[in-house]
PDB file of N, CA and C in Angstrom:
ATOM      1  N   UNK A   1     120.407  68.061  94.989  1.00  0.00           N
ATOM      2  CA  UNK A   1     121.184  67.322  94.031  1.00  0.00           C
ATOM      3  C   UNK A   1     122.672  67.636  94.172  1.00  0.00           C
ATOM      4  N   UNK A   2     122.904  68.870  94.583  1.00  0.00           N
ATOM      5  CA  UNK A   2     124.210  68.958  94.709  1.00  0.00           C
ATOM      6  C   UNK A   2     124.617  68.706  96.247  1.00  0.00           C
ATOM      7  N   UNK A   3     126.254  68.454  96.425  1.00  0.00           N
ATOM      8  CA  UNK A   3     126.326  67.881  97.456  1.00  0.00           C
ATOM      9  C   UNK A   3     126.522  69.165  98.517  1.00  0.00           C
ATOM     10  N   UNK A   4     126.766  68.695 100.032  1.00  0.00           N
ATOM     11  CA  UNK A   4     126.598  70.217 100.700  1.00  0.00           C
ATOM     12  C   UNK A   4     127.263  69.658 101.966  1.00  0.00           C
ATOM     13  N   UNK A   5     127.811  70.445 102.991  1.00  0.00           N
ATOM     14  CA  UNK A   5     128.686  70.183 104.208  1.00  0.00           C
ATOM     15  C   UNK A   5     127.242  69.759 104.815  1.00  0.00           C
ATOM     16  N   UNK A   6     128.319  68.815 106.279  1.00  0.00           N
ATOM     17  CA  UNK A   6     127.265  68.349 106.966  1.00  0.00           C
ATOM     18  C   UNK A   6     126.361  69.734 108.032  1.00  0.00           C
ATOM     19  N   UNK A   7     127.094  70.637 107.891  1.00  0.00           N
ATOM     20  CA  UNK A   7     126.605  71.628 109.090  1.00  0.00           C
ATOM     21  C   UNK A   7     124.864  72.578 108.248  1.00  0.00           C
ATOM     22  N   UNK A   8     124.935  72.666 106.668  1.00  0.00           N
ATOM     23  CA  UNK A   8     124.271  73.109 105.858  1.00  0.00           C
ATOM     24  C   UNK A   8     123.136  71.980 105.963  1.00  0.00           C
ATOM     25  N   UNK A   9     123.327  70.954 106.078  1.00  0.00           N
ATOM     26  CA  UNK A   9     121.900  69.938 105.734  1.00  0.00           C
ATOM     27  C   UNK A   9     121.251  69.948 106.997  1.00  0.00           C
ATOM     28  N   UNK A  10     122.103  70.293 108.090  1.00  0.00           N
ATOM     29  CA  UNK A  10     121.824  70.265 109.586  1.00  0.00           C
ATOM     30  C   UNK A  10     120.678  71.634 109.743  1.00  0.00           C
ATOM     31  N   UNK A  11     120.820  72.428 109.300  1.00  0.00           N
ATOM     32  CA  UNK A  11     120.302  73.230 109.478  1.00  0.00           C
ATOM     33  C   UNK A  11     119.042  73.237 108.086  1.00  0.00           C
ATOM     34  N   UNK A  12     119.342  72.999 107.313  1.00  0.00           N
ATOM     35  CA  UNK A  12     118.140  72.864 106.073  1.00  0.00           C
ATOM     36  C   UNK A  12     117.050  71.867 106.152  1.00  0.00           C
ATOM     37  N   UNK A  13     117.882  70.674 106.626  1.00  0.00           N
ATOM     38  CA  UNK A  13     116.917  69.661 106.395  1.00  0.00           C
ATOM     39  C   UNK A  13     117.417  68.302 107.803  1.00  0.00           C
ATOM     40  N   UNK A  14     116.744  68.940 108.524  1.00  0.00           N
ATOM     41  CA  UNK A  14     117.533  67.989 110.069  1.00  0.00           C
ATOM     42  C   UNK A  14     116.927  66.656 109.956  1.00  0.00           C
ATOM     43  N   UNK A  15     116.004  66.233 109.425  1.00  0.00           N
ATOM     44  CA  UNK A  15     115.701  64.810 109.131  1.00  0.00           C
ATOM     45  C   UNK A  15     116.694  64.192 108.302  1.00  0.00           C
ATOM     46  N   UNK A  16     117.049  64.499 106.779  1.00  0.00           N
ATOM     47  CA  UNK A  16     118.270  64.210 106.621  1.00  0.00           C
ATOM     48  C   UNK A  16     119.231  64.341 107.129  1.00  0.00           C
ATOM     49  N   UNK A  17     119.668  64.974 107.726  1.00  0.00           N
ATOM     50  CA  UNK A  17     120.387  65.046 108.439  1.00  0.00           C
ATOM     51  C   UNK A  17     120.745  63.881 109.798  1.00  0.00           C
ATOM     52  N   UNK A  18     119.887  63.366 110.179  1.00  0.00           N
ATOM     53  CA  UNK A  18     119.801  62.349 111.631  1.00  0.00           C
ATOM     54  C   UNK A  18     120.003  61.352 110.619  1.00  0.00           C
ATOM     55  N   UNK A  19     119.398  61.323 109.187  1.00  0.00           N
ATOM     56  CA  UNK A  19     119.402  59.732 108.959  1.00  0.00           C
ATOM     57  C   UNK A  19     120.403  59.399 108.583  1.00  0.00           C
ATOM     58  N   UNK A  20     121.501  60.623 107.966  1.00  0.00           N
ATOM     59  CA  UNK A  20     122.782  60.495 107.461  1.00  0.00           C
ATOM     60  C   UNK A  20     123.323  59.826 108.875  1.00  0.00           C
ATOM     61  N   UNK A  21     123.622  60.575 110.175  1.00  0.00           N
ATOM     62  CA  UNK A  21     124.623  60.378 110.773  1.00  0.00           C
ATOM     63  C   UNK A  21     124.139  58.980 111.797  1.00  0.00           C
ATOM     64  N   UNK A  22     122.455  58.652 111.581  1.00  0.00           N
ATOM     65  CA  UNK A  22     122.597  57.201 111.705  1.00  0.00           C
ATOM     66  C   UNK A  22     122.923  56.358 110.943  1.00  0.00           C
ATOM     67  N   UNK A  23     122.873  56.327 109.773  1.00  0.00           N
ATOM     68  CA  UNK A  23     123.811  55.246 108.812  1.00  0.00           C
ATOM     69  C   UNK A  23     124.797  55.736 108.506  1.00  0.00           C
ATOM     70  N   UNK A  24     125.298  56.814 108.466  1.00  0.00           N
ATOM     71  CA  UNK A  24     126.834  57.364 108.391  1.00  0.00           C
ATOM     72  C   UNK A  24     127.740  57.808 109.729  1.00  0.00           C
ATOM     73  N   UNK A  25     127.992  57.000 110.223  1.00  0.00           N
ATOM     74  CA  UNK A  25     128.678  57.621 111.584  1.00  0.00           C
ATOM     75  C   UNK A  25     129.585  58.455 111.248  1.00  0.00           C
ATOM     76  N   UNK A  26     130.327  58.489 110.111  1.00  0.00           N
ATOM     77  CA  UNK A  26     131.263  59.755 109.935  1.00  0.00           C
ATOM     78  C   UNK A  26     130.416  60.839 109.956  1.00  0.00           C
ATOM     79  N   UNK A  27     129.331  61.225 109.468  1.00  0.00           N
ATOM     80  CA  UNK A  27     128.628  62.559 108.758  1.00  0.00           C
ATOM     81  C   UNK A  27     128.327  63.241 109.819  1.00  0.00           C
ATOM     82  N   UNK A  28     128.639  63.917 111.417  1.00  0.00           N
ATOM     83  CA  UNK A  28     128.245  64.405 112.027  1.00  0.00           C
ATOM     84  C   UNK A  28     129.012  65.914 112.284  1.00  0.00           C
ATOM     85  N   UNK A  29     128.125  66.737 112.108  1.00  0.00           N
ATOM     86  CA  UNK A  29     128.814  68.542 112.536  1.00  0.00           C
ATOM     87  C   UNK A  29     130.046  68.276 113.387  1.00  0.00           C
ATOM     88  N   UNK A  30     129.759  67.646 114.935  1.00  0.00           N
ATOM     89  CA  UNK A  30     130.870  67.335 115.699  1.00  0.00           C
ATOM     90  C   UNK A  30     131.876  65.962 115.597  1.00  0.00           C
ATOM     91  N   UNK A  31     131.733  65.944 115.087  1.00  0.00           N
ATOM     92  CA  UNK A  31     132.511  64.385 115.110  1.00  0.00           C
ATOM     93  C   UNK A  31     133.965  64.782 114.491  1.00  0.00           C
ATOM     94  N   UNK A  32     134.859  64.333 115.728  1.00  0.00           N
ATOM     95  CA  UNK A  32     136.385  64.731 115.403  1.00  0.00           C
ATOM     96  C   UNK A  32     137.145  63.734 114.943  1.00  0.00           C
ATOM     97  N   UNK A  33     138.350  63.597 114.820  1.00  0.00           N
ATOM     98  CA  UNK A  33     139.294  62.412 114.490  1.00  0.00           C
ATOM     99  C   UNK A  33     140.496  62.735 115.338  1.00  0.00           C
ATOM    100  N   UNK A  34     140.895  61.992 115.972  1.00  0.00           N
ATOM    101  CA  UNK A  34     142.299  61.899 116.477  1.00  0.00           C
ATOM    102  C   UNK A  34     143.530  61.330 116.053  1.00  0.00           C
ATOM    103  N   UNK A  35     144.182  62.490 115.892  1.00  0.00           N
ATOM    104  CA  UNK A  35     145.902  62.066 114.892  1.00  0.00           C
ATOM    105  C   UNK A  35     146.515  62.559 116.176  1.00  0.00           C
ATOM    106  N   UNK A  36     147.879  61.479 116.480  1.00  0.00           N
ATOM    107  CA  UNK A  36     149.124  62.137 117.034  1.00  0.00           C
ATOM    108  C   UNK A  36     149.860  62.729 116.436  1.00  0.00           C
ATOM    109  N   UNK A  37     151.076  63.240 116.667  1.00  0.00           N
ATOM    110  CA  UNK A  37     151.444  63.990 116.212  1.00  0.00           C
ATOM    111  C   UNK A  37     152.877  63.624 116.420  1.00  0.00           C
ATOM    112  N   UNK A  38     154.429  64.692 116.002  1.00  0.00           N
ATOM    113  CA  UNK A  38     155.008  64.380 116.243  1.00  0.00           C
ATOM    114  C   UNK A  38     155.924  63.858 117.439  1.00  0.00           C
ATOM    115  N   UNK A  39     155.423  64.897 118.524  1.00  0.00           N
ATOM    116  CA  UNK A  39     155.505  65.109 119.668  1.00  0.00           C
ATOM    117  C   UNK A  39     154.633  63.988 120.402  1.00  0.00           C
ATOM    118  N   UNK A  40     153.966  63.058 119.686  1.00  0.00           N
ATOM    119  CA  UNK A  40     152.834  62.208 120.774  1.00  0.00           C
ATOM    120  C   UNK A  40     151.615  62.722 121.168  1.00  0.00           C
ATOM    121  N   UNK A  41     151.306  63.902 121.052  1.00  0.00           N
ATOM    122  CA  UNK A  41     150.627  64.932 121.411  1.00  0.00           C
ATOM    123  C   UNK A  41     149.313  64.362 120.460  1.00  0.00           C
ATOM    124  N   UNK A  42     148.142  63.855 121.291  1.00  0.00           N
ATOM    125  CA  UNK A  42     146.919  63.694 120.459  1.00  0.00           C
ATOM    126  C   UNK A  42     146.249  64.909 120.112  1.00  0.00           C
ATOM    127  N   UNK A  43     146.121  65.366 118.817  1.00  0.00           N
ATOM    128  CA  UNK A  43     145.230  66.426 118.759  1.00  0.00           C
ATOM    129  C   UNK A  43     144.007  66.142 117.877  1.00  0.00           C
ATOM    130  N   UNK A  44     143.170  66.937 118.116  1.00  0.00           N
ATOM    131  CA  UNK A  44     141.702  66.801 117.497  1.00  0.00           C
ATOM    132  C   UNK A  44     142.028  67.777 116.098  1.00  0.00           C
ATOM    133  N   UNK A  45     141.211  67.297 114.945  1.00  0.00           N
ATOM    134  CA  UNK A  45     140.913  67.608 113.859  1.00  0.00           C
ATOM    135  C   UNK A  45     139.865  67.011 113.044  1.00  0.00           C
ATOM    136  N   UNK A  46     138.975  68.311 112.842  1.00  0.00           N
ATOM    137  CA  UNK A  46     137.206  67.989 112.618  1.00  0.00           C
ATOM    138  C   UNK A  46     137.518  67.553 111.215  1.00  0.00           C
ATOM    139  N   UNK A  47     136.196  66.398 111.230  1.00  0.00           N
ATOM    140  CA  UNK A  47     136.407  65.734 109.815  1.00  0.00           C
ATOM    141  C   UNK A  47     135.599  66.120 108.781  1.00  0.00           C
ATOM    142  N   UNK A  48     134.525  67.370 109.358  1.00  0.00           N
ATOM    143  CA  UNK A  48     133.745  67.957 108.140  1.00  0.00           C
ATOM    144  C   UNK A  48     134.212  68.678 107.109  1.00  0.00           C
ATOM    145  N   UNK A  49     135.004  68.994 106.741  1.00  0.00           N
ATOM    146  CA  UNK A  49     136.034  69.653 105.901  1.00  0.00           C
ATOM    147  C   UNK A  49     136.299  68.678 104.940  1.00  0.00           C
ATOM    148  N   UNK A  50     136.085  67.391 105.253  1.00  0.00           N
ATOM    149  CA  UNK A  50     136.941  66.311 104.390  1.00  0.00           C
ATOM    150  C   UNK A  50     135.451  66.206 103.169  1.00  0.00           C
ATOM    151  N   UNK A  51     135.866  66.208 101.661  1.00  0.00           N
ATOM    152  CA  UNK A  51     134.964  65.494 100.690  1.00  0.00           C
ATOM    153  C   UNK A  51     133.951  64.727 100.886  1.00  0.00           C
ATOM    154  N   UNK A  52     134.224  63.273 101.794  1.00  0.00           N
ATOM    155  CA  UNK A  52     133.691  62.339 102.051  1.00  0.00           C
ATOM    156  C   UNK A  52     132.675  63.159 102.609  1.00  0.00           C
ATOM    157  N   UNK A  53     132.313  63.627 103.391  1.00  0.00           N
ATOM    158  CA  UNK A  53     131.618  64.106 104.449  1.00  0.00           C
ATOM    159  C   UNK A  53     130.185  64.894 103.645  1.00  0.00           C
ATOM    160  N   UNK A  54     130.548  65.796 102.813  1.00  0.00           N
ATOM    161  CA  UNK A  54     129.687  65.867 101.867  1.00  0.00           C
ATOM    162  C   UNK A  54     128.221  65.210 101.302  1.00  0.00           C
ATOM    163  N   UNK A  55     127.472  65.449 101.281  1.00  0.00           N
ATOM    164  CA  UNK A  55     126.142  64.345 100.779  1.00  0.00           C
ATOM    165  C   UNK A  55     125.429  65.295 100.123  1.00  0.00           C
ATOM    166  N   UNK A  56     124.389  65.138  99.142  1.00  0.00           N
ATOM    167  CA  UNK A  56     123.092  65.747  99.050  1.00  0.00           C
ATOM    168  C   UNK A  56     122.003  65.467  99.734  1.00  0.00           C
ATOM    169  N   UNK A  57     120.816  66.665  99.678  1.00  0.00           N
ATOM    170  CA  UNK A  57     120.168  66.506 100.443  1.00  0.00           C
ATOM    171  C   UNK A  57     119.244  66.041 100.249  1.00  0.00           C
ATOM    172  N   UNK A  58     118.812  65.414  98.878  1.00  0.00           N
ATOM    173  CA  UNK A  58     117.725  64.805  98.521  1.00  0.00           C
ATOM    174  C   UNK A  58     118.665  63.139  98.663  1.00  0.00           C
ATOM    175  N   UNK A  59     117.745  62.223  99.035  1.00  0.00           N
ATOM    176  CA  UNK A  59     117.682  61.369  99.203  1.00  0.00           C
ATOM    177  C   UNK A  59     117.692  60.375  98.123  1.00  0.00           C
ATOM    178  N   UNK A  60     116.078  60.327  97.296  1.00  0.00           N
ATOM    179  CA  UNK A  60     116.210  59.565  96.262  1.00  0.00           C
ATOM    180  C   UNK A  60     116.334  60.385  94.919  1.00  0.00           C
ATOM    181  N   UNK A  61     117.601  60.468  94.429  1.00  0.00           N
ATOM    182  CA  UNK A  61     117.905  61.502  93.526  1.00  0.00           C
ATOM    183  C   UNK A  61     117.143  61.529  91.581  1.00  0.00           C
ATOM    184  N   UNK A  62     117.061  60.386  91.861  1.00  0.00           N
ATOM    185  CA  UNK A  62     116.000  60.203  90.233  1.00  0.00           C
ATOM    186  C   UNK A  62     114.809  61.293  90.745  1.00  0.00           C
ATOM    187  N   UNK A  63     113.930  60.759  91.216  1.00  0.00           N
ATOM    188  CA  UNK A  63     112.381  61.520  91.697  1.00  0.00           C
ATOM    189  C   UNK A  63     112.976  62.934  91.821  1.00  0.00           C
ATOM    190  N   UNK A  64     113.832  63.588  92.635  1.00  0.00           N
ATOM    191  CA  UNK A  64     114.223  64.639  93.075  1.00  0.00           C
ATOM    192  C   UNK A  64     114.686  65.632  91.549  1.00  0.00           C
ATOM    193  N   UNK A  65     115.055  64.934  90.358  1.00  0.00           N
ATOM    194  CA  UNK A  65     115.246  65.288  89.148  1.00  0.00           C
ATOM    195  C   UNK A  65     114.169  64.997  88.721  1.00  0.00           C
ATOM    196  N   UNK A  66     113.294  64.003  88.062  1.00  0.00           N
ATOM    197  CA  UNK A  66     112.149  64.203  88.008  1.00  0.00           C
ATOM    198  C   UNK A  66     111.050  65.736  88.019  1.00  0.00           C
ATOM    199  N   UNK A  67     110.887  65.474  89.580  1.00  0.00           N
ATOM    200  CA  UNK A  67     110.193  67.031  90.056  1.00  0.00           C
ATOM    201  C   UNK A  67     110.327  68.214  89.777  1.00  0.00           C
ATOM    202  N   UNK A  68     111.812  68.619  89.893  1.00  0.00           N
ATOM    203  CA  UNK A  68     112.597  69.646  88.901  1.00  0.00           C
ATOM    204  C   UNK A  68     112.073  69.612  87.861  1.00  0.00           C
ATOM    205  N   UNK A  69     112.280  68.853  86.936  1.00  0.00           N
ATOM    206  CA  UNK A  69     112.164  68.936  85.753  1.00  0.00           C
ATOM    207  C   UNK A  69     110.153  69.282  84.795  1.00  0.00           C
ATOM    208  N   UNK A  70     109.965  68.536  86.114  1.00  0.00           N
ATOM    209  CA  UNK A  70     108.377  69.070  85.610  1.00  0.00           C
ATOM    210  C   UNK A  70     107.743  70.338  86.440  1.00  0.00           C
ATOM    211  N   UNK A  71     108.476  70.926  87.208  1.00  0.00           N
ATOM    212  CA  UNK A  71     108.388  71.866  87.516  1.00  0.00           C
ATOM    213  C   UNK A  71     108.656  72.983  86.399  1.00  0.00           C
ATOM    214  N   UNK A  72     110.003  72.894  86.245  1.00  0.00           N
ATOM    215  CA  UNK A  72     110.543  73.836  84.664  1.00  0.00           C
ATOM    216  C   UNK A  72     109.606  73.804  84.163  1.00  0.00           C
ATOM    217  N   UNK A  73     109.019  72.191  83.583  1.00  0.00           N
ATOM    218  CA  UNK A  73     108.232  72.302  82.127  1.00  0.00           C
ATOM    219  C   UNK A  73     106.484  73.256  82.940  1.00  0.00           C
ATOM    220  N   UNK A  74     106.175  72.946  83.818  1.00  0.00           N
ATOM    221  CA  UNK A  74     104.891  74.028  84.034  1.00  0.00           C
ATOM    222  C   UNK A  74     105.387  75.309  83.955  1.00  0.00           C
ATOM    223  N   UNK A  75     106.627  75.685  84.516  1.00  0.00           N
ATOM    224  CA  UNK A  75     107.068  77.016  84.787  1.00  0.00           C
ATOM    225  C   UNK A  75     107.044  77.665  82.975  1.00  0.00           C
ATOM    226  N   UNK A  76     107.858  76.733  82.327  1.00  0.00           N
ATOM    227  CA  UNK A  76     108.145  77.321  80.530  1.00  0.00           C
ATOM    228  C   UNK A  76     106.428  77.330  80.428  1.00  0.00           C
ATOM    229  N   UNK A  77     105.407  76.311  80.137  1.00  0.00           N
ATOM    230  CA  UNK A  77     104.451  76.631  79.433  1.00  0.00           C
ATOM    231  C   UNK A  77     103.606  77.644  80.708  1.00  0.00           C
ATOM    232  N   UNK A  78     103.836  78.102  81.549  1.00  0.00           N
ATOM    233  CA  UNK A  78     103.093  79.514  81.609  1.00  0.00           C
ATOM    234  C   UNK A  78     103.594  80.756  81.464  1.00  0.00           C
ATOM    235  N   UNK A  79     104.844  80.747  81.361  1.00  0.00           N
ATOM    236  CA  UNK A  79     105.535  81.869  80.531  1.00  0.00           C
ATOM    237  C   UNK A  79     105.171  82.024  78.630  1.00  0.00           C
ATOM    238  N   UNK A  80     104.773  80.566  78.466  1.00  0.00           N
ATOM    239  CA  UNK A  80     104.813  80.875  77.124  1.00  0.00           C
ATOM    240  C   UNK A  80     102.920  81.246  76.748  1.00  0.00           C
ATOM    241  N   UNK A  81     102.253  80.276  77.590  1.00  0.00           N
ATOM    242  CA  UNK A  81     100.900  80.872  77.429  1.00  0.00           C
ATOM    243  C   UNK A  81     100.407  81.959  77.665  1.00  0.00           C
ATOM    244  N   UNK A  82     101.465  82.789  79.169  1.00  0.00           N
ATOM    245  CA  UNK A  82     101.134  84.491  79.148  1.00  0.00           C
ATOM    246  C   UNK A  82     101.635  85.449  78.182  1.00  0.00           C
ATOM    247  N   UNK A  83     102.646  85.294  77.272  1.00  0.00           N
ATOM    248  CA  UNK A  83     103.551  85.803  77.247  1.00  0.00           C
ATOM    249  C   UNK A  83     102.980  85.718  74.982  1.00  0.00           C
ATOM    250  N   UNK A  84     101.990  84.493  74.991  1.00  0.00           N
ATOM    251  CA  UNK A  84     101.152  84.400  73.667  1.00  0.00           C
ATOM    252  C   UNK A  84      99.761  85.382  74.034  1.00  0.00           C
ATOM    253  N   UNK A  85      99.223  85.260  74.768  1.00  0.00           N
ATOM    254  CA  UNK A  85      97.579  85.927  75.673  1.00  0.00           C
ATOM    255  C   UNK A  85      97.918  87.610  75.253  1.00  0.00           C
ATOM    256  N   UNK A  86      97.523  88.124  73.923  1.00  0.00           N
ATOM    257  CA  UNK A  86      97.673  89.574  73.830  1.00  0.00           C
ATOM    258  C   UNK A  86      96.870  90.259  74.228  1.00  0.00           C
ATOM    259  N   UNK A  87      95.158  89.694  73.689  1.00  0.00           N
ATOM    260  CA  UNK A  87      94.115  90.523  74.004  1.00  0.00           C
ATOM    261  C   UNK A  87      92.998  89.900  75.149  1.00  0.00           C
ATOM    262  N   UNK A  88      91.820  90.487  75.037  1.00  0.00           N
ATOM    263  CA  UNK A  88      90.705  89.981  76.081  1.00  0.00           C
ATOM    264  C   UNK A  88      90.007  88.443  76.051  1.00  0.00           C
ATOM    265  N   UNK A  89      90.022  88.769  74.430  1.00  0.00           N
ATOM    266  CA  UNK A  89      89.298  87.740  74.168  1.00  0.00           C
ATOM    267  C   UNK A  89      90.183  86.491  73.655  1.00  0.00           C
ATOM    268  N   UNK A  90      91.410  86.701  73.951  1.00  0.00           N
ATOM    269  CA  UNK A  90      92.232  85.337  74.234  1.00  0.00           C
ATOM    270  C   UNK A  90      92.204  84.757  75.462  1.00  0.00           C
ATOM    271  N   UNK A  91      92.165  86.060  76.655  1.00  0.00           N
ATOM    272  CA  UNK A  91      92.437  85.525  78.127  1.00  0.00           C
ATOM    273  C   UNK A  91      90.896  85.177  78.139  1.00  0.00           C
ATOM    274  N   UNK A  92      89.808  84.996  77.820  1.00  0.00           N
ATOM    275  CA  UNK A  92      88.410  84.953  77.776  1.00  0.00           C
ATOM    276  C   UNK A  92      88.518  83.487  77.586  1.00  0.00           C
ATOM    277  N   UNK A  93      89.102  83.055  76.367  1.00  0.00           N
ATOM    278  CA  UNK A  93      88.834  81.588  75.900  1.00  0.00           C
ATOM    279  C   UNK A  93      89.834  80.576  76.170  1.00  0.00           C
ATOM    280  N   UNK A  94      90.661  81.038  76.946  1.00  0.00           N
ATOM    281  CA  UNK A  94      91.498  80.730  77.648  1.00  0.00           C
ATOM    282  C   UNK A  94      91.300  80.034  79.224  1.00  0.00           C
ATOM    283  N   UNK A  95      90.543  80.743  79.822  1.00  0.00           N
ATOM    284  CA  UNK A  95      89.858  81.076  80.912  1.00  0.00           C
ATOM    285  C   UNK A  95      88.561  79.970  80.781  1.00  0.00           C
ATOM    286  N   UNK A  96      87.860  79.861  79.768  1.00  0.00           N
ATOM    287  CA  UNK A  96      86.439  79.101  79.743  1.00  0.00           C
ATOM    288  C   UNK A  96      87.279  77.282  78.918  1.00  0.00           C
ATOM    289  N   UNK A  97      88.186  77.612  78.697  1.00  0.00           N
ATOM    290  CA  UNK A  97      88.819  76.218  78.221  1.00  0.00           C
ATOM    291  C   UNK A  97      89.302  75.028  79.774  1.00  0.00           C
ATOM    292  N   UNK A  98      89.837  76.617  80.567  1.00  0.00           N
ATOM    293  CA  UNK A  98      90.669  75.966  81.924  1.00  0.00           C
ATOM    294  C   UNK A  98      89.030  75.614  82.826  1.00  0.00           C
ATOM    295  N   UNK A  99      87.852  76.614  82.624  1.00  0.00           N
ATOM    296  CA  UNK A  99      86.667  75.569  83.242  1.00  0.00           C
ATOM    297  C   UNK A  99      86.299  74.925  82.980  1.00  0.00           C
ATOM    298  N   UNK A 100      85.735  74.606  81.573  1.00  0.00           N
ATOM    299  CA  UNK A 100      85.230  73.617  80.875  1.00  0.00           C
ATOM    300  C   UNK A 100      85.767  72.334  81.196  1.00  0.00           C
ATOM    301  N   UNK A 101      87.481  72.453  81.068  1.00  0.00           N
ATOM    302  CA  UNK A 101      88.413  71.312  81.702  1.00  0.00           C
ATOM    303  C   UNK A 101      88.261  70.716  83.190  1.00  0.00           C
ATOM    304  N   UNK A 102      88.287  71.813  83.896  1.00  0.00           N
ATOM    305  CA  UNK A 102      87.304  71.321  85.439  1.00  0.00           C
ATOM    306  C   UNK A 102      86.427  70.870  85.547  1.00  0.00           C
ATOM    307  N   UNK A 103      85.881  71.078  84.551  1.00  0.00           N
ATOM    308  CA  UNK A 103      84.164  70.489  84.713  1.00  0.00           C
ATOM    309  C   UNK A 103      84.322  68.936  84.471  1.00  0.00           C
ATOM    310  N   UNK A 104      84.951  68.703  83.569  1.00  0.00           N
ATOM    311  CA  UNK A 104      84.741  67.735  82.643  1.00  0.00           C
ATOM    312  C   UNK A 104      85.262  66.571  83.911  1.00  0.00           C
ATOM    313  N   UNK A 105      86.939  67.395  84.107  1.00  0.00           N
ATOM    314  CA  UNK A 105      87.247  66.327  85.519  1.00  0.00           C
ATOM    315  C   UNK A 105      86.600  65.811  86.954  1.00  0.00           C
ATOM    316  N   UNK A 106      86.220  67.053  86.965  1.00  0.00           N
ATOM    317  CA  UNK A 106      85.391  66.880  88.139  1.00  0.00           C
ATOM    318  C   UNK A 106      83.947  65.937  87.774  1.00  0.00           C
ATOM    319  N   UNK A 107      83.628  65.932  86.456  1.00  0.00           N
ATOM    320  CA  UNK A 107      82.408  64.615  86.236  1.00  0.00           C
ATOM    321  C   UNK A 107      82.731  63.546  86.187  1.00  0.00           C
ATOM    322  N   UNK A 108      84.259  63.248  84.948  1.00  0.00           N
ATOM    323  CA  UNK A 108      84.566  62.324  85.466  1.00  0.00           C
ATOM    324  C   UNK A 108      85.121  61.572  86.528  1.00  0.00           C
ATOM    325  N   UNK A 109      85.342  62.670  87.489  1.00  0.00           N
ATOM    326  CA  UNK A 109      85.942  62.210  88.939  1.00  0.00           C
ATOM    327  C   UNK A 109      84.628  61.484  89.981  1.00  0.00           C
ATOM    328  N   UNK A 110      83.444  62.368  89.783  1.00  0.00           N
ATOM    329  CA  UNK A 110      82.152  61.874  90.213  1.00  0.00           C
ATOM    330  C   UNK A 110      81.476  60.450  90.176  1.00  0.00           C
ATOM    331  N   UNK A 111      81.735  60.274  88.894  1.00  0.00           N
ATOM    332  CA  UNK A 111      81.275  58.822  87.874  1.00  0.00           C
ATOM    333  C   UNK A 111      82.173  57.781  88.384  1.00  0.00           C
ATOM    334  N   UNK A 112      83.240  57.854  88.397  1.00  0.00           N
ATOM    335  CA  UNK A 112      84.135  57.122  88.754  1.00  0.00           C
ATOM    336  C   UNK A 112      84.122  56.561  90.329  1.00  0.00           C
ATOM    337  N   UNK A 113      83.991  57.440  91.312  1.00  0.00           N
ATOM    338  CA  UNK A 113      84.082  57.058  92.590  1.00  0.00           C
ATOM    339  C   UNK A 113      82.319  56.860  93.160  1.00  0.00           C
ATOM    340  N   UNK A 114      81.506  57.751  92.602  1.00  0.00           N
ATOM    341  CA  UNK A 114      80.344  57.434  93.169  1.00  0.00           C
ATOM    342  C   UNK A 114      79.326  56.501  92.223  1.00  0.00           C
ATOM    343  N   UNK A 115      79.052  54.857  93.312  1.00  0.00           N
ATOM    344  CA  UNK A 115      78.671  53.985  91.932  1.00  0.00           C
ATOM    345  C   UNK A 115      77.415  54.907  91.670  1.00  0.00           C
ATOM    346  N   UNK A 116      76.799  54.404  90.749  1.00  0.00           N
ATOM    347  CA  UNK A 116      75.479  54.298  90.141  1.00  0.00           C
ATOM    348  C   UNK A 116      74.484  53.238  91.187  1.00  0.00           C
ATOM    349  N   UNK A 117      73.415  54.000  91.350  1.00  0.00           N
ATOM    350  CA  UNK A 117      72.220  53.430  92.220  1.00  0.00           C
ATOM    351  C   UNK A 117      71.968  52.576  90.811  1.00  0.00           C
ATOM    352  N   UNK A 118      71.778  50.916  91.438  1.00  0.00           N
ATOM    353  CA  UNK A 118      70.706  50.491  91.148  1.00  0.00           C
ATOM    354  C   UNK A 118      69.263  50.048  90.846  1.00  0.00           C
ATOM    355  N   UNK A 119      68.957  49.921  90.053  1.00  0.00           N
ATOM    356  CA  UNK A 119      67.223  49.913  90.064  1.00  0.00           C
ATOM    357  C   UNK A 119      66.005  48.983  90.650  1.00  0.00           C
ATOM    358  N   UNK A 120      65.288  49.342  91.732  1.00  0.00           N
ATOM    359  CA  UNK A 120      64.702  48.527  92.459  1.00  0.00           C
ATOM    360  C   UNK A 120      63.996  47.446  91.332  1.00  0.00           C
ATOM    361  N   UNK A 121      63.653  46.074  92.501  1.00  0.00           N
ATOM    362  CA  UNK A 121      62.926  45.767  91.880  1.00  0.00           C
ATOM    363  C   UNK A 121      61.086  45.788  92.517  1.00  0.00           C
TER     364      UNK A 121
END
């Protein structure tokens, strides 16, 4: 989400990276610019330094906030469910709630994808 030099995404994330500097022809580690000077004198000066050049590395940035964000929220409620869990027989019913819940999905996951045999005649 935040933005980052082109040489950092190059190395983090080189797929972003290629797709930037195919639709961005500026965005490349090497890619110079040529200014004269006073003297006539062409000299090179790299354009990664410049703002523009900058991007984040997530792509589609809604989803990429999104994910974050429901990440946090699992991260807060298991800090807050360990952090409530004093004795045995909390982590006990705790524990037979999180199977019971498997169970239940996993039947209705069963029912759902595997039809029902019909009855001969």
């Amino acid at each position: 989400m935040l933005p980052l030099p082109p040489s950092v995404i190059k190395h983090l994330s080189p797929n972003t990276y290629n797709l930037y500097k195919q639709t961005l022809p500026v965005h490349d580690v090497n890619s110079e610019s040529s200014t004269v000077n006073n003297n006539n004198r062409i000299t090179n000066n790299e354009s990664t330094n410049n703002d523009r050049d900058w991007r984040p590395i997530s792509i589609y940035r809604h989803a990429t906030k999104t994910e974050f964000f429901k990440i946090l929220a699992y991260v807060a409620i298991f800090f807050l469910i360990t952090n409530s869990l004093k004795t045995t027989s909390h982590i006990r019913r705790l524990v037979l709630a999180i199977i019971l819940t498997g169970a239940a999905v996993a039947w209705e996951i069963f029912n759902t994808f595997i039809p029902a045999t019909s009855q001969r005649k």
